[in-house]
N, C-alpha and C. Protein backbone atom coordinates (compact mmCIF):
# COMPACT_ATOMS: atom_id res chain seq x y z
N UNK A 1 22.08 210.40 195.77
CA UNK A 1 22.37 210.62 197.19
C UNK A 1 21.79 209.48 198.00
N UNK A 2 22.57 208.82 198.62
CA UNK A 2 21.94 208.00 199.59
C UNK A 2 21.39 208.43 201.43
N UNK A 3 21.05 206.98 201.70
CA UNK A 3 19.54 208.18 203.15
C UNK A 3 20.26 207.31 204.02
N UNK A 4 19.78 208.32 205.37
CA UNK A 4 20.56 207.84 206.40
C UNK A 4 19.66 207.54 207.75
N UNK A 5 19.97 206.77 208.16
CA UNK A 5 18.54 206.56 209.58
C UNK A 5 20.41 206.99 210.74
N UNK A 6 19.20 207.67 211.55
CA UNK A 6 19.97 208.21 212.86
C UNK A 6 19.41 207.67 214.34
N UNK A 7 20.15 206.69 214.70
CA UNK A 7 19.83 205.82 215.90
C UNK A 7 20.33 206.37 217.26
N UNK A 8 19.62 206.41 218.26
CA UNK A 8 20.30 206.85 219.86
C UNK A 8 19.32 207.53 220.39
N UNK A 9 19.78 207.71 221.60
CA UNK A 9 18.78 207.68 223.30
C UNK A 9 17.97 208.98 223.12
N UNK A 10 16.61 208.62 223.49
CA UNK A 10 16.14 210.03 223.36
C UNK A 10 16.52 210.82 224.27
N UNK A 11 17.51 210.89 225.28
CA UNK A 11 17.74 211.81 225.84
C UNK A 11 18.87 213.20 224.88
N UNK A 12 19.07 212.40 223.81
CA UNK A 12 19.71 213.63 223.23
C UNK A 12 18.88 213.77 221.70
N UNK A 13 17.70 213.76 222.27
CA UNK A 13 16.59 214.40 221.30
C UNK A 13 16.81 216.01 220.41
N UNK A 14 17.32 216.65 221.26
CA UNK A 14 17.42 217.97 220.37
C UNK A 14 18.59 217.70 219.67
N UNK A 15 19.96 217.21 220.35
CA UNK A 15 21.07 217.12 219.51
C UNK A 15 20.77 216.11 218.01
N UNK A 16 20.20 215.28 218.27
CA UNK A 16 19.90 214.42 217.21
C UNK A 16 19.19 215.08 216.08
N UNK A 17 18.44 215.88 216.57
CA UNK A 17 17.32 216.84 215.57
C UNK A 17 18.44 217.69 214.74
N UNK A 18 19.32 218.64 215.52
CA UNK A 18 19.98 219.32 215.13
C UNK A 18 21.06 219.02 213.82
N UNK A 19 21.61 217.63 214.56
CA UNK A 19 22.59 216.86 213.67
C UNK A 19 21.78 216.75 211.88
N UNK A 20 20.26 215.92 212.43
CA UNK A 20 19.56 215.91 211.19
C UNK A 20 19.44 216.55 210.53
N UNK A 21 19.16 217.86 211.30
CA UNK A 21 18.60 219.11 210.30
C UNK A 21 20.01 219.40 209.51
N UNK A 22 20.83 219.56 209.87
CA UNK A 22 22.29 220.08 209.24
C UNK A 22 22.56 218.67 208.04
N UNK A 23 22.06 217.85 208.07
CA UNK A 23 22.23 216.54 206.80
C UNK A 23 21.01 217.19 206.38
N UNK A 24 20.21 217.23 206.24
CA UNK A 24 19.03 217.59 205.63
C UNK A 24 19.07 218.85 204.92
N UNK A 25 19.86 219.97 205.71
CA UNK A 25 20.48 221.13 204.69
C UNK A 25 21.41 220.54 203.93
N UNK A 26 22.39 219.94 203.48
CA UNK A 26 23.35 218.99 202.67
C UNK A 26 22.31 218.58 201.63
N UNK A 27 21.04 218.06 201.72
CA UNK A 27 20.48 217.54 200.94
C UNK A 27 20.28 215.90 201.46
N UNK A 28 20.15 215.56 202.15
CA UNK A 28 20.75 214.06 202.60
C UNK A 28 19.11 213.80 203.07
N UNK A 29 19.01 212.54 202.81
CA UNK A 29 17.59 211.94 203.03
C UNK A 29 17.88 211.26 204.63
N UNK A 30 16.74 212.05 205.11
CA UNK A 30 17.36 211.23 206.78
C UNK A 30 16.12 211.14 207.28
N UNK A 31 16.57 209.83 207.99
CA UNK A 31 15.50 209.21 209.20
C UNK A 31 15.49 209.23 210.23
N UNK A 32 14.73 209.72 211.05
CA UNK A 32 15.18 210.02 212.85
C UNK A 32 14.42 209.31 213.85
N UNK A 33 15.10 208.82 214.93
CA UNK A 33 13.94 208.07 215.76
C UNK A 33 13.05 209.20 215.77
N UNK A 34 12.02 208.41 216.11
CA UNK A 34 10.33 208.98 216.88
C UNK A 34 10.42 209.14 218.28
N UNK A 35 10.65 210.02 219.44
CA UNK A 35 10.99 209.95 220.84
C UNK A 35 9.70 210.14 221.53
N UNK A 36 8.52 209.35 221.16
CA UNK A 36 7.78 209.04 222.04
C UNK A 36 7.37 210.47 223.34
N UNK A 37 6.48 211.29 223.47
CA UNK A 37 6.18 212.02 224.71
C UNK A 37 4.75 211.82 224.79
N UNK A 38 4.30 211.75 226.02
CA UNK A 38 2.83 212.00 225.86
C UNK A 38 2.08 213.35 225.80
N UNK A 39 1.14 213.56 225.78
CA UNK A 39 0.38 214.75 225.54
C UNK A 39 1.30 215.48 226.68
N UNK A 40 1.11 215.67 227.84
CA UNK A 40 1.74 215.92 228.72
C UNK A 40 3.55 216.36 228.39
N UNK A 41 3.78 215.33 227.89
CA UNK A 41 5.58 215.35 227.59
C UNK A 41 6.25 214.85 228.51
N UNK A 42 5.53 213.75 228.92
CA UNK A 42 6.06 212.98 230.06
C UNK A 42 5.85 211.28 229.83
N UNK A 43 6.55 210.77 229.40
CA UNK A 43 6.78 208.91 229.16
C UNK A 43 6.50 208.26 230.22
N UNK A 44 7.11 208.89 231.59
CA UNK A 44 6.60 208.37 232.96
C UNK A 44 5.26 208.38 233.18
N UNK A 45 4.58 209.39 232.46
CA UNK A 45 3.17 209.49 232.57
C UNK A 45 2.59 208.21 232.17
N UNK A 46 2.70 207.44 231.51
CA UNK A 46 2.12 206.26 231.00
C UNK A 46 2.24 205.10 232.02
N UNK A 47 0.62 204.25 231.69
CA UNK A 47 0.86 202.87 232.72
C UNK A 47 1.59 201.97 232.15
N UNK A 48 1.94 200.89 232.60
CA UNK A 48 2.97 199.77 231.74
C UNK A 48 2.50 199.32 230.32
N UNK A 49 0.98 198.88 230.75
CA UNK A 49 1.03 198.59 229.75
C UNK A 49 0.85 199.17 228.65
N UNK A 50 0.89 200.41 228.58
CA UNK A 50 0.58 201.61 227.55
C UNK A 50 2.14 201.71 226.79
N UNK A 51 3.30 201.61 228.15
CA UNK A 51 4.34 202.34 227.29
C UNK A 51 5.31 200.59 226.60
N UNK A 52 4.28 199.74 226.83
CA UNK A 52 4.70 198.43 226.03
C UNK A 52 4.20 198.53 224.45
N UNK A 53 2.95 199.01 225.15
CA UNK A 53 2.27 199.39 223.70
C UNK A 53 2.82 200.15 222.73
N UNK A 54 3.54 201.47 223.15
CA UNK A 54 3.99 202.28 222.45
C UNK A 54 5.65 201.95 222.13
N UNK A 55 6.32 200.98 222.82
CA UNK A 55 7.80 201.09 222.52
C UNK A 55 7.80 199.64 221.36
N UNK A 56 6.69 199.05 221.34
CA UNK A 56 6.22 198.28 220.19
C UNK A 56 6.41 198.67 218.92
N UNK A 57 5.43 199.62 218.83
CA UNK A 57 5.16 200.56 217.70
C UNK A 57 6.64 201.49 217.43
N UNK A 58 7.32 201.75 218.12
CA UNK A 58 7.93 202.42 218.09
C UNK A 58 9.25 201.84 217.41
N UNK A 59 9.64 200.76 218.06
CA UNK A 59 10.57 199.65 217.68
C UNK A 59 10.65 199.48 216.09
N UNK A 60 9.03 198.85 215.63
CA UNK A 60 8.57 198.30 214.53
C UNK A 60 8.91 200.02 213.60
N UNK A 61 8.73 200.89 213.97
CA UNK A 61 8.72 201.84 213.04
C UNK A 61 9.65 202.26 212.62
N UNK A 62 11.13 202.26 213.74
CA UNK A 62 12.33 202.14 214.04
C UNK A 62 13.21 201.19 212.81
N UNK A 63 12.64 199.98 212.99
CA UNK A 63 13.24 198.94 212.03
C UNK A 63 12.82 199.32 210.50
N UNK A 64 11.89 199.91 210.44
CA UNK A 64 11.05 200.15 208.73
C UNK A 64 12.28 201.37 208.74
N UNK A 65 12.24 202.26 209.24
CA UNK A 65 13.18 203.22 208.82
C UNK A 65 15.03 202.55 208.39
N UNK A 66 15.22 201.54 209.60
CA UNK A 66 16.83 201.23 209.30
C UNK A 66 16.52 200.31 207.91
N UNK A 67 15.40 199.21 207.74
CA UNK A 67 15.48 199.22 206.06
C UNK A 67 15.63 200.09 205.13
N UNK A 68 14.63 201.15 205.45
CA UNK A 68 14.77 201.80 204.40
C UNK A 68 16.05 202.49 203.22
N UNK A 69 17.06 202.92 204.77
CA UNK A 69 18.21 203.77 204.66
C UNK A 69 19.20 202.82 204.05
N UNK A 70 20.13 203.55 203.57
CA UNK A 70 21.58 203.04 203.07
C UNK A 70 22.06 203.18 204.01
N UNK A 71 22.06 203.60 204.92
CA UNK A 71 23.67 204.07 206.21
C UNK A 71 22.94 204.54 206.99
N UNK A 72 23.41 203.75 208.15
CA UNK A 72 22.88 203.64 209.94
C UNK A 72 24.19 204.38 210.23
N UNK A 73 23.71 205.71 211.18
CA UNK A 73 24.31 206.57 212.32
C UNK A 73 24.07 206.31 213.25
N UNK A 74 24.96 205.82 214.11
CA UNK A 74 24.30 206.12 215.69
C UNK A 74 24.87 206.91 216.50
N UNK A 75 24.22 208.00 216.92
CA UNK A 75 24.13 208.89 217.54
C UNK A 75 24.73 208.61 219.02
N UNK A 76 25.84 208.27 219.21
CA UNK A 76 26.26 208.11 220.40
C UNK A 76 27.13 208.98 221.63
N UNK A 77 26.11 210.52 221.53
CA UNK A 77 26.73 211.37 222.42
C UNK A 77 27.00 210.42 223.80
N UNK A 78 28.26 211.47 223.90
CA UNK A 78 28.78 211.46 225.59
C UNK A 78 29.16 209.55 225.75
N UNK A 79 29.75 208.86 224.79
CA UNK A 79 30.18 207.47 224.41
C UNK A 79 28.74 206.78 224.68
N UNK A 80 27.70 207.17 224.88
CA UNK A 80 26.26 206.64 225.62
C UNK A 80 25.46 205.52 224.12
N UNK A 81 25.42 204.36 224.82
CA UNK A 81 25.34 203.39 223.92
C UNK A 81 23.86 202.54 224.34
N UNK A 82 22.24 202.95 224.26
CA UNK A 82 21.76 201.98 225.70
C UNK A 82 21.37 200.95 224.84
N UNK A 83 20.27 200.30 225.43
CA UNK A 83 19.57 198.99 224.96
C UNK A 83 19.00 199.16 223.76
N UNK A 84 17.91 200.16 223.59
CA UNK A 84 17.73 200.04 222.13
C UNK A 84 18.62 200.52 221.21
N UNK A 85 19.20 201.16 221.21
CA UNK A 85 20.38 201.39 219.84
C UNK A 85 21.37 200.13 219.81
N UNK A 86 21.42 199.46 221.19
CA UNK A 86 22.65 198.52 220.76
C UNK A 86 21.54 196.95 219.79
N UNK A 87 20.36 196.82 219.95
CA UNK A 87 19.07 196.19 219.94
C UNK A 87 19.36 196.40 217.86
N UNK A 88 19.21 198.28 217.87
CA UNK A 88 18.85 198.77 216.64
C UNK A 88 19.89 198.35 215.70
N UNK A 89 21.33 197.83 216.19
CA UNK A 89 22.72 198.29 215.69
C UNK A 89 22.48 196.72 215.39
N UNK A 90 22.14 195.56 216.21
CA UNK A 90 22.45 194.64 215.91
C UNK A 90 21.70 194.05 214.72
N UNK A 91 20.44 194.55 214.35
CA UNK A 91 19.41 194.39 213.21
C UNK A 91 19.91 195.35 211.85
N UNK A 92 20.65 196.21 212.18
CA UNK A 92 21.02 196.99 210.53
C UNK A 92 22.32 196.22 210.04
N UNK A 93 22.91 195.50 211.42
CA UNK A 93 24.34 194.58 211.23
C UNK A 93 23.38 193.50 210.31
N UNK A 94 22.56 192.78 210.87
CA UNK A 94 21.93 191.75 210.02
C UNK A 94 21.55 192.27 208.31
N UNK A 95 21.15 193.31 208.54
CA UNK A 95 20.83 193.83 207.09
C UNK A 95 22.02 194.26 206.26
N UNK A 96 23.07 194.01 206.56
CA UNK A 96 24.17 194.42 206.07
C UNK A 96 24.55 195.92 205.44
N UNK A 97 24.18 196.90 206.92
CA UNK A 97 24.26 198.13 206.55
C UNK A 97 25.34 198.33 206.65
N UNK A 98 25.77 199.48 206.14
CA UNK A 98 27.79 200.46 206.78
C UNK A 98 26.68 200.98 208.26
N UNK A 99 27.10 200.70 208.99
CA UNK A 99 27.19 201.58 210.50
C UNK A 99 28.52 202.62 210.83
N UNK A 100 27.91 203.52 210.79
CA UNK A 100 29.13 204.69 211.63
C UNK A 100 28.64 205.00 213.00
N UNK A 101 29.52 205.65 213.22
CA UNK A 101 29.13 206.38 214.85
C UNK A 101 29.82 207.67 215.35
N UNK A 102 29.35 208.19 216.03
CA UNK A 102 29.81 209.38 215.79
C UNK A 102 30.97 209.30 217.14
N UNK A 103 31.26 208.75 218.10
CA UNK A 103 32.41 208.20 218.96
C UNK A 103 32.86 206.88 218.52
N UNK A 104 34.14 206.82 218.68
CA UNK A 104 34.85 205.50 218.83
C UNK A 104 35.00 205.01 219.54
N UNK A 105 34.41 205.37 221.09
CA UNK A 105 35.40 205.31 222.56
C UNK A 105 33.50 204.21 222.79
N UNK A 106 34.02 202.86 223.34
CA UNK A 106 32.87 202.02 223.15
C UNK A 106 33.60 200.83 224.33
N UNK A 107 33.27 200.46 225.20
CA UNK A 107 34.07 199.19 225.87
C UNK A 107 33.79 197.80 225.79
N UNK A 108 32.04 197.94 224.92
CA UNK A 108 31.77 196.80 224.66
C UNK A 108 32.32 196.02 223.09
N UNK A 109 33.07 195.15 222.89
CA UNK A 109 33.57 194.89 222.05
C UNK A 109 32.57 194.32 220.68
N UNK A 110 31.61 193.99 221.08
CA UNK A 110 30.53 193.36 220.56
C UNK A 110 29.77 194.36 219.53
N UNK A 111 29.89 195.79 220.07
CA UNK A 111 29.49 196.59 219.42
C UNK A 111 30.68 196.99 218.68
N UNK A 112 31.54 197.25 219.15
CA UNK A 112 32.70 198.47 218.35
C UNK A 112 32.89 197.64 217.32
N UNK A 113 33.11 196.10 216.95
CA UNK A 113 33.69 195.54 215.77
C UNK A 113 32.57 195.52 214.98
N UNK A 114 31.62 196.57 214.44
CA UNK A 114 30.56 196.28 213.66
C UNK A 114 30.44 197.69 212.88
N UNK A 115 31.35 199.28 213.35
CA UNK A 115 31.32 199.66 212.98
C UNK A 115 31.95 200.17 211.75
N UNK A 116 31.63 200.45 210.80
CA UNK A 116 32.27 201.03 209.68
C UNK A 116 33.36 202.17 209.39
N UNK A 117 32.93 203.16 210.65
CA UNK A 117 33.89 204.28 210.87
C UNK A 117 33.03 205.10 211.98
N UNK A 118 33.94 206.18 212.23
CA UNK A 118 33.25 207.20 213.35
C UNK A 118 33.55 208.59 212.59
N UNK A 119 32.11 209.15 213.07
CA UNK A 119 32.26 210.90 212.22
C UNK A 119 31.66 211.58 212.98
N UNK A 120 32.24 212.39 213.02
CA UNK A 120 31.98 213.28 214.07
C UNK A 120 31.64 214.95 214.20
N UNK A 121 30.84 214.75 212.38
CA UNK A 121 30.04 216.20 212.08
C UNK A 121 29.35 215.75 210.67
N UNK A 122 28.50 216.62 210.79
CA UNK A 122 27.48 216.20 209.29
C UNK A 122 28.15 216.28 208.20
N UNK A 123 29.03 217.24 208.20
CA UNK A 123 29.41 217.80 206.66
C UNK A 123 30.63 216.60 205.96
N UNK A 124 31.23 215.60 207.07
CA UNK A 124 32.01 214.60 207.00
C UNK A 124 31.25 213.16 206.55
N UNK A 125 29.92 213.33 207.43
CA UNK A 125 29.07 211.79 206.90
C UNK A 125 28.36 212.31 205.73
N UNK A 126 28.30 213.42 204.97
CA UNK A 126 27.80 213.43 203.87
C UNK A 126 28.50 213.34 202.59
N UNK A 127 29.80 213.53 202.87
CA UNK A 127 31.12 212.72 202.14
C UNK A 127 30.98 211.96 201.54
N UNK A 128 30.69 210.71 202.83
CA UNK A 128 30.27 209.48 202.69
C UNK A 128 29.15 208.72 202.01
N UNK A 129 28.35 209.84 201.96
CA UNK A 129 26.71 209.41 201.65
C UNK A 129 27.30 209.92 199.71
N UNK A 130 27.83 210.33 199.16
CA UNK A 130 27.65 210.71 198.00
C UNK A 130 27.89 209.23 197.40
């Protein structure tokens, strides 16, 4: 079985969890961003230079995971594409991963010609993963 790192905005933190957990019942080895909260549960809570500090670490931990995996997902509810996933997409392109996505609908061209395919439920990217 091959593993899958799952890239996109922490604003769809639970959906992303959810998606995981349902590959993870499949059996599927998966990697999920880290979405950063502070004690609090608030990111705004942090001074600058704290949340430099932490999107550092976060980045770097980010990239150890897209090595790790055979197949980069990116998680691109609601066509939502931001800076770090397009950042994340362009470093697993260097590593010569398959990238999927779970929309096709993308206007930046830069991104869409890099993907491998679009899926748009777990039980379909685990197809793939066999």
């Amino acid at each position: 079985m091959k593993s899958i790192v799952i890239c996109g905005s922490r604003r769809f933190d639970k959906e992303i969890g959810d998606f995981a957990q349902k590959l993870k019942d499949l059996g599927v080895v998966v990697y999920r961003p880290f979405f950063y909260r502070d004690s609090l549960g608030n990111w705004e809570g942090l001074s600058d230079y704290d949340k430099q500090l932490v999107a550092a670490g976060l980045t770097h931990d980010h990239f150890y995971k897209i090595r790790m995996a055979d197949v980069v997902f990116i998680f691109n509810q609601e066509d939502h594409i931001g800076v770090n996933t397009t950042m994340e997409m362009g470093y697993a392109a260097a590593l010569n991963k398959p990238i999927y996505a779970l929309s096709g609908v993308d206007d930046e061209i830069g991104r869409k010609i890099i993907f491998s395919g679009f899926i748009d439920n777990p039980k379909d990217l685990f197809k793939i993963l066999q």
